[in-house]
Protein backbone atom coordinates (compact mmCIF):
# COMPACT_ATOMS: atom_id res chain seq x y z
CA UNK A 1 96.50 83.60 110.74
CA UNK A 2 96.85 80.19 110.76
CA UNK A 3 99.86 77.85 112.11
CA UNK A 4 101.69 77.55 108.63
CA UNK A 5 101.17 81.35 108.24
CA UNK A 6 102.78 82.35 110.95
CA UNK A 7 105.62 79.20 110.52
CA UNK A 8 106.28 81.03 107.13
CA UNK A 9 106.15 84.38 108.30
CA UNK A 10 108.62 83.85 110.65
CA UNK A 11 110.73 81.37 110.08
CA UNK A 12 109.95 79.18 112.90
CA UNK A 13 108.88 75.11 112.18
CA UNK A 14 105.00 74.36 113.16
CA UNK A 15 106.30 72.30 115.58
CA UNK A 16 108.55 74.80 117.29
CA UNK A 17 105.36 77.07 117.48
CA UNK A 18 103.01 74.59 118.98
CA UNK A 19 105.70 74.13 121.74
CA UNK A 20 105.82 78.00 122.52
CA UNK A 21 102.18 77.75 122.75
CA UNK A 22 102.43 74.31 125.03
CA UNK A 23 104.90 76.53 127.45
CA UNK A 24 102.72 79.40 127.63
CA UNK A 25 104.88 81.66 125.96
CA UNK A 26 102.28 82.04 122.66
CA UNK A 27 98.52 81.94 122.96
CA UNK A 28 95.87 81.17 120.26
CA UNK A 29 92.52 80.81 119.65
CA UNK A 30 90.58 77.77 117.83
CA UNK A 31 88.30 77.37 114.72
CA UNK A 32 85.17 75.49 115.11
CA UNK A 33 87.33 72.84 113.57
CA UNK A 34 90.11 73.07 116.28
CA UNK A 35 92.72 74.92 113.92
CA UNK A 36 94.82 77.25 116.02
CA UNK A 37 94.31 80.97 114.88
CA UNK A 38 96.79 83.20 115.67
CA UNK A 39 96.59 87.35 115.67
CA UNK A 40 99.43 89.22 113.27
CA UNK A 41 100.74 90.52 116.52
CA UNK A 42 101.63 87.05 117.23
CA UNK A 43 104.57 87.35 114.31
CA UNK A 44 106.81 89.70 116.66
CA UNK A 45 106.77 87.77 119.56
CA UNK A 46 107.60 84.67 118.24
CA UNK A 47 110.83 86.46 116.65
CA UNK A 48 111.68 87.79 120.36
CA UNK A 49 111.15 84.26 121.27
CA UNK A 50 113.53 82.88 118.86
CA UNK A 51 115.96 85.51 119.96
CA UNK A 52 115.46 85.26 123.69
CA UNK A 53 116.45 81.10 122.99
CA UNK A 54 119.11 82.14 120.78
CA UNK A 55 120.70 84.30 123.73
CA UNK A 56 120.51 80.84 126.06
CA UNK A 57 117.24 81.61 127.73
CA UNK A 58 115.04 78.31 128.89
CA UNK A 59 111.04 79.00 127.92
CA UNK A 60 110.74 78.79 131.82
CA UNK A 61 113.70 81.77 131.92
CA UNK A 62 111.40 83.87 128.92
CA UNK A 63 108.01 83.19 130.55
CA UNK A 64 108.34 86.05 133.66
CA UNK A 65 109.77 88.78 131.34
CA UNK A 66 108.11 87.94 128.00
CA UNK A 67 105.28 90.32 129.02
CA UNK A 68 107.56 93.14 130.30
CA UNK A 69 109.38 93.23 126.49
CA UNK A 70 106.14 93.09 124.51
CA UNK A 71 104.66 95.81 126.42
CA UNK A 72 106.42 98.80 127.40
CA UNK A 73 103.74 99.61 130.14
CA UNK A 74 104.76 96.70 131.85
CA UNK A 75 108.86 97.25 131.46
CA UNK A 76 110.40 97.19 135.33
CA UNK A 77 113.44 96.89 136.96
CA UNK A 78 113.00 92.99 137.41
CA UNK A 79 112.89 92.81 133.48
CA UNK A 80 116.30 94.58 133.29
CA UNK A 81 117.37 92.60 136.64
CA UNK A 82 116.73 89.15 134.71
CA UNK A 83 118.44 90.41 131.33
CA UNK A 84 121.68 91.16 133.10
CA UNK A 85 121.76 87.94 135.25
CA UNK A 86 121.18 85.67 132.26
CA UNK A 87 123.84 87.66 130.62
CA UNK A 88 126.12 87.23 133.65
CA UNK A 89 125.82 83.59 133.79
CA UNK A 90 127.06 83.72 129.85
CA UNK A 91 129.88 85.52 130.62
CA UNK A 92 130.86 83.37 133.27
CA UNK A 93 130.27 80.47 131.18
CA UNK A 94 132.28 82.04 128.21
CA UNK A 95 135.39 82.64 131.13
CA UNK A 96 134.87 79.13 132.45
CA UNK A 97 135.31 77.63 128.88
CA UNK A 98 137.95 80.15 128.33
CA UNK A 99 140.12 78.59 130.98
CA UNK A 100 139.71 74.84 129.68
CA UNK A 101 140.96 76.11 126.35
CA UNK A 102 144.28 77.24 127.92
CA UNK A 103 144.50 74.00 129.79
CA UNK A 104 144.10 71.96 126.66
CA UNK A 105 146.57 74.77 125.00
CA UNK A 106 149.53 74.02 127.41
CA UNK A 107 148.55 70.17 127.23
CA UNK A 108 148.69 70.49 123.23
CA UNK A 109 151.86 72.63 123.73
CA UNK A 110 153.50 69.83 126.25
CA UNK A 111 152.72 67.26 123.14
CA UNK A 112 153.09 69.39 120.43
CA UNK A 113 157.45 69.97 121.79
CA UNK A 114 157.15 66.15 122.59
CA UNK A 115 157.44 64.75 119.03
C-alpha cells in the first residue's frame, strides 16, 4: 500500500509516517520509482504507534519494546518492565503538577479574600 493509503487508513499525516519510518519504528520497501510500499500489516502498528505517543512515549522510548507488542513470541518481562516505568514517571508527573495546583489554589485563595 502506498504512503497516502496507509495515511488514510489510519489516520496518521504522510508526514507523521515518513518520520516513524526515519526513527526506525516503520519499515518499507521502494518501487522502481522510489515510492515507499508498505505491507497491510503495517496499518496496526502505526495505530500502536500513535497510541504508544499518545501515552507520552518518545520514538526512542517505543523503539526497544515495539517488537515485543507486535509479536507475542517476543513479549518479556523487560516489555512489561518498560510499560510500568513509563507509567510511573506519569504518575509522578500527574502528583508533581497536582501539588502546583494547590499552591496556585491557596495563592488564588490568599487573593481571592484580599479584594
Amino acid at each position: 500500500m502506498s504512503i497516502g493509503e496507509l495515511a488514510h487508513r489510519t489516520g496518521v499525516s504522510p508526514r507523521s509516517i515518513r518520520y516513524y519510518e526515519q526513527q526506525g519504528l516503520l519499515v518499507s520497501e521502494r518501487t522502481g520509482s522510489g515510492h515507499r510500499r508498505f505491507l497491510p500489516e503495517v496499518v496496526e502498528r502505526v495505530i500502536l504507534i500513535q497510541h504508544m505517543f499518545a501515552a507520552g512515549l518518545s520514538s526512542q522510548d517505543i523503539y526497544p519494546i515495539l517488537p515485543c507488542m507486535i509479536d507475542e513470541s517476543q513479549r518479556t518481562r523487560f516489555l512489561m518492565d518498560e510499560l510500568r516505568r513509563h507509567r510511573d514517571r506519569l504518575v509522578d508527573e500527574v502528583r508533581k503538577q497536582q501539588e502546583t495546583i494547590n499552591i496556585l489554589n491557596g495563592v488564588i485563595e490568599e487573593y481571592d479574600h484580599a479584594e
